[in-house]
Structure formats: C-alpha cells, structure tokens
PDB file of N, CA and C in Angstrom:
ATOM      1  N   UNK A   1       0.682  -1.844 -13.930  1.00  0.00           N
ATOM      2  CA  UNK A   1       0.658  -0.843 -12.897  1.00  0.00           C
ATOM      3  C   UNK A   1       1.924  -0.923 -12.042  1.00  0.00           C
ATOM      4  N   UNK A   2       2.355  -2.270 -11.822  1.00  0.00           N
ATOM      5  CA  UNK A   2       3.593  -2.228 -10.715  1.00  0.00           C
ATOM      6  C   UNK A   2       4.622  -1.906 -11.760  1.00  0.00           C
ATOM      7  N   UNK A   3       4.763  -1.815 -12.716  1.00  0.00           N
ATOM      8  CA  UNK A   3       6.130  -1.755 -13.305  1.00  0.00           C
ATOM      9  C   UNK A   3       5.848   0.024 -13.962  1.00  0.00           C
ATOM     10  N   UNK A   4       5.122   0.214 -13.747  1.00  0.00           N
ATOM     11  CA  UNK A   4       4.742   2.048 -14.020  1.00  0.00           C
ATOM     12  C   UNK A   4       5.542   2.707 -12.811  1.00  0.00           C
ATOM     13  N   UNK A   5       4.696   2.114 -11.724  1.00  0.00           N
ATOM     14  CA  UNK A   5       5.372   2.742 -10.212  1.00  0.00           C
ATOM     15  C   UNK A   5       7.045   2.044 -10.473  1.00  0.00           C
ATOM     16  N   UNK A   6       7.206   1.154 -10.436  1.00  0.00           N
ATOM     17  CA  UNK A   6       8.723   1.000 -10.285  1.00  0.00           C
ATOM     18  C   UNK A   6       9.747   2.094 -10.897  1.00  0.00           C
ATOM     19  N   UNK A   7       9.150   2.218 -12.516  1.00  0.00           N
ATOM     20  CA  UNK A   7       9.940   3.163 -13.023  1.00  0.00           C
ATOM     21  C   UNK A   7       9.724   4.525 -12.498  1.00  0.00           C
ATOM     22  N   UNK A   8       8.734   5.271 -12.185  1.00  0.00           N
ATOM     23  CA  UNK A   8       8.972   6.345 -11.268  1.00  0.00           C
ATOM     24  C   UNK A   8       9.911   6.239 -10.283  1.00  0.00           C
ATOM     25  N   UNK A   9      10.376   5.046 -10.054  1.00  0.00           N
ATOM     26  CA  UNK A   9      11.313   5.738  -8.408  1.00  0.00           C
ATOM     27  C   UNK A   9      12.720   4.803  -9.137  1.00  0.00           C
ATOM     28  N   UNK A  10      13.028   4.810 -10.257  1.00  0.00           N
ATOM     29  CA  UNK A  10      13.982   4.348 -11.509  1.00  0.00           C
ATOM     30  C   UNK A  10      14.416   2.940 -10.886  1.00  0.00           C
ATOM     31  N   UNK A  11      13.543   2.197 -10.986  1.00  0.00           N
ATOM     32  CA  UNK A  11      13.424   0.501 -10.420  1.00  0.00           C
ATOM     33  C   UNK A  11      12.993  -0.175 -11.430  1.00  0.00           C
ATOM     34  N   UNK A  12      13.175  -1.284 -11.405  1.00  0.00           N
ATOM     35  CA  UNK A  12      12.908  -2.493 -12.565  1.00  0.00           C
ATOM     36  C   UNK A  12      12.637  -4.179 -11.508  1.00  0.00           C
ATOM     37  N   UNK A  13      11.529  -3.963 -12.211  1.00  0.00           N
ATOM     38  CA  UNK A  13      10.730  -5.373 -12.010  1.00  0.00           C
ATOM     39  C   UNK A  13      11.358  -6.440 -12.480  1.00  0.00           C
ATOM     40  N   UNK A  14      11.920  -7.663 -12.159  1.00  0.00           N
ATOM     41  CA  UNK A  14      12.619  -8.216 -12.988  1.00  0.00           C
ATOM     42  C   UNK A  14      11.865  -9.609 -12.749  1.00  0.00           C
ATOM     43  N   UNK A  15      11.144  -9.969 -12.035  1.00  0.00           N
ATOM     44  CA  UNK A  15      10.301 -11.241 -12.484  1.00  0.00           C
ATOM     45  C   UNK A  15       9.336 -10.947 -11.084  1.00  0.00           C
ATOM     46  N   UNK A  16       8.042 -11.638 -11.425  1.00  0.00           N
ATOM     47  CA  UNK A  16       7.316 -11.228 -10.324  1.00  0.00           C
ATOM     48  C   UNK A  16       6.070 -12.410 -10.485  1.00  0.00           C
ATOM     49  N   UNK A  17       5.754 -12.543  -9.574  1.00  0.00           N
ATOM     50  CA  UNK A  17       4.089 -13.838  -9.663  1.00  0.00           C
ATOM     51  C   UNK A  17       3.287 -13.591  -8.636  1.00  0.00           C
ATOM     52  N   UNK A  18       1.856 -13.272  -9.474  1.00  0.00           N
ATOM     53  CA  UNK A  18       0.732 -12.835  -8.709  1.00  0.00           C
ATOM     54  C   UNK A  18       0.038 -13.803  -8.380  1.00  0.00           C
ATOM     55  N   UNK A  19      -0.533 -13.693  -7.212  1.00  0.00           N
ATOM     56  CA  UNK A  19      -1.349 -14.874  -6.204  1.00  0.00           C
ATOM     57  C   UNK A  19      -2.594 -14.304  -5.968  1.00  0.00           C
ATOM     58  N   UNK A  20      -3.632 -14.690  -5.633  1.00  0.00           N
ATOM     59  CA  UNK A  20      -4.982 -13.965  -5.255  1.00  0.00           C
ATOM     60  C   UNK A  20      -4.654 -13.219  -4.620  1.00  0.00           C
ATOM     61  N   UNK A  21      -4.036 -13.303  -3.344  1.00  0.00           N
ATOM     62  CA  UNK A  21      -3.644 -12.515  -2.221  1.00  0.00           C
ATOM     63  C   UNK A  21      -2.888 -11.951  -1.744  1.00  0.00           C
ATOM     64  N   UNK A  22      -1.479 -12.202  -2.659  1.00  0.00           N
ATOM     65  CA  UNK A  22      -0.206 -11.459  -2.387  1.00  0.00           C
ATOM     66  C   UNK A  22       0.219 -11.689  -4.051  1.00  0.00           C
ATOM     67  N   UNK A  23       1.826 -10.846  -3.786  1.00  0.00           N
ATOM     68  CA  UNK A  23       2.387 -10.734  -4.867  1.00  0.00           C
ATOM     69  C   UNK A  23       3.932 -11.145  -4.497  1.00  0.00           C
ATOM     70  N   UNK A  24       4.673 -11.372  -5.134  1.00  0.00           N
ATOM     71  CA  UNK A  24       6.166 -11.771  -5.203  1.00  0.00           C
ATOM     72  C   UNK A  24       6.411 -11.032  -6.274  1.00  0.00           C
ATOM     73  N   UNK A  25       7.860 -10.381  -5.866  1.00  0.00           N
ATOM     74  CA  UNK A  25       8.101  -9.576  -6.669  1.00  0.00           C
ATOM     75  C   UNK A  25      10.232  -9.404  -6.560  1.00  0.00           C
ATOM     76  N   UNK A  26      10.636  -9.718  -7.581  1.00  0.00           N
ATOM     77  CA  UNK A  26      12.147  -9.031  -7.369  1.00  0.00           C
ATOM     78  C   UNK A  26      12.340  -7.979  -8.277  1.00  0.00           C
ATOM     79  N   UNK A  27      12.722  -7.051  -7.618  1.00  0.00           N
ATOM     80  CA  UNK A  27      13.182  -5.746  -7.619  1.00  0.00           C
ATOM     81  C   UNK A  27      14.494  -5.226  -8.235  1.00  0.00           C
ATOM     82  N   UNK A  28      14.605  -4.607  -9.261  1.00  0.00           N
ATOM     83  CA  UNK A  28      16.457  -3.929  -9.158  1.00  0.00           C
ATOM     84  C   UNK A  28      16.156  -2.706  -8.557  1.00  0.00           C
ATOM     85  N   UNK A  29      16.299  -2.091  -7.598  1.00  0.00           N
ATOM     86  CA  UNK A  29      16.711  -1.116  -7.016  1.00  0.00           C
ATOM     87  C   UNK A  29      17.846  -0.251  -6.863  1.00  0.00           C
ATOM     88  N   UNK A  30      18.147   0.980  -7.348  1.00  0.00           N
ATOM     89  CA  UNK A  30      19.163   1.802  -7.577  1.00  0.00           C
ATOM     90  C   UNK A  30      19.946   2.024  -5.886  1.00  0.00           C
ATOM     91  N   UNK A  31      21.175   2.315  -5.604  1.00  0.00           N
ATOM     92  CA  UNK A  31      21.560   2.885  -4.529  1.00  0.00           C
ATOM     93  C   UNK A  31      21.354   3.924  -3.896  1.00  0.00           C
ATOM     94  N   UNK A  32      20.768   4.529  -4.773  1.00  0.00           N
ATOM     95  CA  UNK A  32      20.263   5.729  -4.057  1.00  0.00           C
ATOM     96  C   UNK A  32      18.999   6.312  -3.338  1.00  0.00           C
ATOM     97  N   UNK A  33      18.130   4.981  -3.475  1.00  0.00           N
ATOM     98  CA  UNK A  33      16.987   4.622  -2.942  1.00  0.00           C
ATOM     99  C   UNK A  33      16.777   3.487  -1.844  1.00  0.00           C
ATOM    100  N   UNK A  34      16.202   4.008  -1.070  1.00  0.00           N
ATOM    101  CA  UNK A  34      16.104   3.142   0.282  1.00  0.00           C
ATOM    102  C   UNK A  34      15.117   1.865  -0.194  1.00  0.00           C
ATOM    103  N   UNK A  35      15.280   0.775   0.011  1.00  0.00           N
ATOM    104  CA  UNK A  35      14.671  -0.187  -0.095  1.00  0.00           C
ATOM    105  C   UNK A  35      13.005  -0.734   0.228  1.00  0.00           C
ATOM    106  N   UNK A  36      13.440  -0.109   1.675  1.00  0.00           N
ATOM    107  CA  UNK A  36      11.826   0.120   2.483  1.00  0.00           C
ATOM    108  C   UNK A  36      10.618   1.311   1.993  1.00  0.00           C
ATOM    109  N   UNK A  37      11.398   2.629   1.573  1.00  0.00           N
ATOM    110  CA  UNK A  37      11.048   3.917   1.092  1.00  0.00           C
ATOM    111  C   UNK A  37      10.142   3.059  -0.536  1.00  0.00           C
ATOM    112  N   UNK A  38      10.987   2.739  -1.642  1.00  0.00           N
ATOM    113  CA  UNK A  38      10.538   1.809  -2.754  1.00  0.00           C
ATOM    114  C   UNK A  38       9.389   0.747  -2.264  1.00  0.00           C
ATOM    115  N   UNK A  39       9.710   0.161  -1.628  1.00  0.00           N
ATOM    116  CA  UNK A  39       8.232  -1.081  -1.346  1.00  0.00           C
ATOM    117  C   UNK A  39       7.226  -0.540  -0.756  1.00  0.00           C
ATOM    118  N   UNK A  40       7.350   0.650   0.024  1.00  0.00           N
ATOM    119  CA  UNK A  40       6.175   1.325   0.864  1.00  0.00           C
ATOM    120  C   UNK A  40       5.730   2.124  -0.174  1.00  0.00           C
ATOM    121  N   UNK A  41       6.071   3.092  -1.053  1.00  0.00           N
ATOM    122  CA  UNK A  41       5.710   3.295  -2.465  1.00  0.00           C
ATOM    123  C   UNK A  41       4.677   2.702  -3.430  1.00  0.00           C
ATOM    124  N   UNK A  42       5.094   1.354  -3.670  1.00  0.00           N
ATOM    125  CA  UNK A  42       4.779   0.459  -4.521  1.00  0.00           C
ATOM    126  C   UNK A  42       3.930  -0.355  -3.925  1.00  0.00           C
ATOM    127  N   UNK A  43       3.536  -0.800  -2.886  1.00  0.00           N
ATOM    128  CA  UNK A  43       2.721  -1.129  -1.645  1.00  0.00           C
ATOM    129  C   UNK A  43       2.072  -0.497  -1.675  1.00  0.00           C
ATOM    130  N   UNK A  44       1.640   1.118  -1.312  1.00  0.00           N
ATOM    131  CA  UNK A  44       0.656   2.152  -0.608  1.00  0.00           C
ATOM    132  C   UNK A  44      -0.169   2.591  -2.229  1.00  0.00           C
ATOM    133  N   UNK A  45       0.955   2.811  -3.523  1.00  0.00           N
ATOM    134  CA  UNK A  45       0.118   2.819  -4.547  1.00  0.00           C
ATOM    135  C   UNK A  45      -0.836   2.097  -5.231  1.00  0.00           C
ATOM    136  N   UNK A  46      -0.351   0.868  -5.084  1.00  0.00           N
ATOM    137  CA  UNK A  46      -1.059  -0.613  -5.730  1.00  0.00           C
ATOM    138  C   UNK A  46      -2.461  -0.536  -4.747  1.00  0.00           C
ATOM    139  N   UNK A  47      -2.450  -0.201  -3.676  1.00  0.00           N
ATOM    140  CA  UNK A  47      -3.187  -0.469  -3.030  1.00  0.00           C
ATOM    141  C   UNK A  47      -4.605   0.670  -3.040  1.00  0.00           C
ATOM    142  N   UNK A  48      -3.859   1.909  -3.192  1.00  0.00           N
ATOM    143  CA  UNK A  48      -4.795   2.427  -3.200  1.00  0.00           C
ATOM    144  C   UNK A  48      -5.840   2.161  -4.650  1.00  0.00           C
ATOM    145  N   UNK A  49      -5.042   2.353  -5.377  1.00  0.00           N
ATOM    146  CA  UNK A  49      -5.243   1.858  -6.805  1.00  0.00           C
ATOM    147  C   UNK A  49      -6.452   0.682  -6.976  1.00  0.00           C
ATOM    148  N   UNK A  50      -5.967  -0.472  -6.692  1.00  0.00           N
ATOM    149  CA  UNK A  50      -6.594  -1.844  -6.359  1.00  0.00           C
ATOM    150  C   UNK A  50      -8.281  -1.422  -5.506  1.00  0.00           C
ATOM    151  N   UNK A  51      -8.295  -0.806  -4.592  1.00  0.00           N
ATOM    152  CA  UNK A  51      -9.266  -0.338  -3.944  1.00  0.00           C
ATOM    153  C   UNK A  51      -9.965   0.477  -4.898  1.00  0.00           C
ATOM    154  N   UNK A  52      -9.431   1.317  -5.497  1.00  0.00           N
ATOM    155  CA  UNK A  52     -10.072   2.595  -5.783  1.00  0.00           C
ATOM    156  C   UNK A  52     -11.412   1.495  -7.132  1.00  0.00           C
ATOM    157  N   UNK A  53     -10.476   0.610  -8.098  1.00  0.00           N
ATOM    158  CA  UNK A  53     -11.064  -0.301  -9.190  1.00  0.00           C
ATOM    159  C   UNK A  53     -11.763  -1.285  -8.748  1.00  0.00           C
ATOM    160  N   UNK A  54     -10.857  -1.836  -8.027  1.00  0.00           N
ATOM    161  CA  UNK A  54     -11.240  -3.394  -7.766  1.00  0.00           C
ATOM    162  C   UNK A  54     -12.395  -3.843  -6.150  1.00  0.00           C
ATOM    163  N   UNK A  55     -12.165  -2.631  -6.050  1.00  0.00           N
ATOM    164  CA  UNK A  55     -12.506  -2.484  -4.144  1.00  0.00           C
ATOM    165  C   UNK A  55     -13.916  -3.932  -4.101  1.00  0.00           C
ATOM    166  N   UNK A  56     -14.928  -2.827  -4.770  1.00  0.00           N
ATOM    167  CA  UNK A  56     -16.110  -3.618  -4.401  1.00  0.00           C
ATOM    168  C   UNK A  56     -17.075  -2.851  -3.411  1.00  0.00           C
ATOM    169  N   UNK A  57     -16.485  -2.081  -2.603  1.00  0.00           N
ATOM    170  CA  UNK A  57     -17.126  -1.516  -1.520  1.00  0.00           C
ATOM    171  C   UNK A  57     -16.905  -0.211  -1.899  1.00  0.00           C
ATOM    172  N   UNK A  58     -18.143   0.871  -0.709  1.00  0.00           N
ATOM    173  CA  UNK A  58     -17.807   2.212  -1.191  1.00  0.00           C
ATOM    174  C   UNK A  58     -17.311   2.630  -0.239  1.00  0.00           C
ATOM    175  N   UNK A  59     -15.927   3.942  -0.933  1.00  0.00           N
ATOM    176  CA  UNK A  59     -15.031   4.711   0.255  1.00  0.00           C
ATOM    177  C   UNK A  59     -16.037   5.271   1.462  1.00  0.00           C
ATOM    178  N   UNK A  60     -15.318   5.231   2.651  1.00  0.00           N
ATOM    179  CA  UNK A  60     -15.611   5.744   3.517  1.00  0.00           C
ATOM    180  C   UNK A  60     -15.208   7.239   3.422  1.00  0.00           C
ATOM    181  N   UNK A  61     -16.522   7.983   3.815  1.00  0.00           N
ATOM    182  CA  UNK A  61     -16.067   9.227   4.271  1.00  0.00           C
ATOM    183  C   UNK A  61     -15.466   9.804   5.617  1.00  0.00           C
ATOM    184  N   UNK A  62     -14.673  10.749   5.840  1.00  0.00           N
ATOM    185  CA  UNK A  62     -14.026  11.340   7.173  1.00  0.00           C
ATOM    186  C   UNK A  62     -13.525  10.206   7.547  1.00  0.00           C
ATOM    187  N   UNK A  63     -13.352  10.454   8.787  1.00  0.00           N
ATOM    188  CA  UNK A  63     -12.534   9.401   9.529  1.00  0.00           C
ATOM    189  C   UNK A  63     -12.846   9.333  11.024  1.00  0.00           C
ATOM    190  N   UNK A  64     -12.467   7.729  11.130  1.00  0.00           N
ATOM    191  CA  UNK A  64     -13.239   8.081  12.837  1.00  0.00           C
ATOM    192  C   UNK A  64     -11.730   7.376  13.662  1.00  0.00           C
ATOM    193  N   UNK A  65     -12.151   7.890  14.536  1.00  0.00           N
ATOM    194  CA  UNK A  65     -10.952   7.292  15.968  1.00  0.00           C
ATOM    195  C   UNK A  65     -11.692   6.761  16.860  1.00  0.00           C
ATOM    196  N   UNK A  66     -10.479   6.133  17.390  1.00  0.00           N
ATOM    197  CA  UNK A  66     -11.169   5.442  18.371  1.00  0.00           C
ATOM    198  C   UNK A  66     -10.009   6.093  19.884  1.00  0.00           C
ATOM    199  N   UNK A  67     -10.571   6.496  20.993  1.00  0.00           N
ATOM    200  CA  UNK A  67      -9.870   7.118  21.699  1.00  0.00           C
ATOM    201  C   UNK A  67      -9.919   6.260  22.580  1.00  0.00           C
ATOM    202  N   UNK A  68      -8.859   5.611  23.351  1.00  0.00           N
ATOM    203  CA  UNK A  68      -8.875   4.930  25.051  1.00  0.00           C
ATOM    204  C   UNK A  68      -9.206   5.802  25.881  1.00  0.00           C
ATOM    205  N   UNK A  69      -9.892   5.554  26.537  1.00  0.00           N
ATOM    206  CA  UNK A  69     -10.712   5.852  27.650  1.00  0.00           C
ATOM    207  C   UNK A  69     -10.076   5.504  28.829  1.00  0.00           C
ATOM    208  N   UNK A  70     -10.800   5.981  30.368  1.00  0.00           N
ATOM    209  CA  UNK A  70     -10.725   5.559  31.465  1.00  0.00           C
ATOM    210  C   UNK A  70     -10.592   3.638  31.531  1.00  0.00           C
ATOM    211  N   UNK A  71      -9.590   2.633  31.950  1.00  0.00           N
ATOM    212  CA  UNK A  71      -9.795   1.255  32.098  1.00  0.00           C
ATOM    213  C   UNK A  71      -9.545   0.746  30.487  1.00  0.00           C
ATOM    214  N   UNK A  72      -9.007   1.281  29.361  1.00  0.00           N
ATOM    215  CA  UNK A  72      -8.948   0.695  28.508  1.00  0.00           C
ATOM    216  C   UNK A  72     -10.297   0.883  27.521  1.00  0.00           C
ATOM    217  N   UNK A  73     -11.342   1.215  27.767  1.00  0.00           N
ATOM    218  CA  UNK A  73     -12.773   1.114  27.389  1.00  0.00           C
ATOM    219  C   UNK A  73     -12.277   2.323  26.067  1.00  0.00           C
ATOM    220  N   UNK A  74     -12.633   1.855  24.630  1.00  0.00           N
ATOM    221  CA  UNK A  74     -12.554   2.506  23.747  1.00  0.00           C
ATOM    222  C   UNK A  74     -13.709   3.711  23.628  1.00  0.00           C
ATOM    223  N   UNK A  75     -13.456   5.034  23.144  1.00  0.00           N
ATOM    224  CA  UNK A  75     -14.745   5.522  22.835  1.00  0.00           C
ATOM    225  C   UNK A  75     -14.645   5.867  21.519  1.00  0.00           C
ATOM    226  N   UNK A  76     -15.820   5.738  20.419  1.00  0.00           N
ATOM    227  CA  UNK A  76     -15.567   6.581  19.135  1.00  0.00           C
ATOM    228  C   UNK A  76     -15.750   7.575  19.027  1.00  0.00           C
ATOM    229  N   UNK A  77     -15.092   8.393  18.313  1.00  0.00           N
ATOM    230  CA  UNK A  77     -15.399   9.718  18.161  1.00  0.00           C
ATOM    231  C   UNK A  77     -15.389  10.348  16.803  1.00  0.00           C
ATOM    232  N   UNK A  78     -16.433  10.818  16.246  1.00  0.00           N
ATOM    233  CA  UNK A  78     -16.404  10.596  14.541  1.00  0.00           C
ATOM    234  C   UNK A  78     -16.658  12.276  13.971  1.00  0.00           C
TER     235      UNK A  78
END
C-alpha cells in the first residue's frame, strides 16, 4: 500500500521498517514535490486505509464539535 501511494505522487520507497505503532520510512522524492505535501499524502492515506480494514471499531457518523463557551466550559453540539 505505501509504495502504491508513493508512486502516485512519482516517489520511491527505498527502505522502510514497520513497528506496531509507527513506521520508518526513506523516501526518494522528486523536486517538484513538496516534502510535507508527500508525507501528509502518504500519512492521511495509510491511515484512512488502515482504519477503514484494520480499524476494529465502527465509523462514526456526522460529526460533532465541541464549541467554547462562556469561562472556557465546552458545549457539544452534534
């Protein structure tokens, strides 16, 4: 999966080691691509990805906020 996304944004994985909880990863990255733009990419996909298979839990629907209030006091609003 990470080396699918890499080649979409014309990047190459060039050695990488997975941990339960994180990943290490070096990158060739072209010049014409922002560095941060590529990892937030490859970050936001894996992830959704990872969730969508691996999650365990079920998606939440809508979305809720949480609004500050008068004194800091949060309110939800859903």
């Amino acid at each position: 999966m990470f080396r699918q996304l890499a080649q979409r944004k014309e990047c190459q994985i060039l050695e990488g080691h997975l941990v339960v909880d994180h990943v290490h990863m070096l990158i060739s990255i072209p010049p014409k691509h922002a560095v941060a733009q590529v990892i937030g990419y490859i970050k936001g996909k894996s992830a959704i990805h990872i969730a969508r298979t691996a999650g365990g839990r079920p998606r939440r629907r809508g979305r809720r906020r949480i609004l500050l209030g008068h004194r800091g006091r949060g309110v939800r609003e859903e």
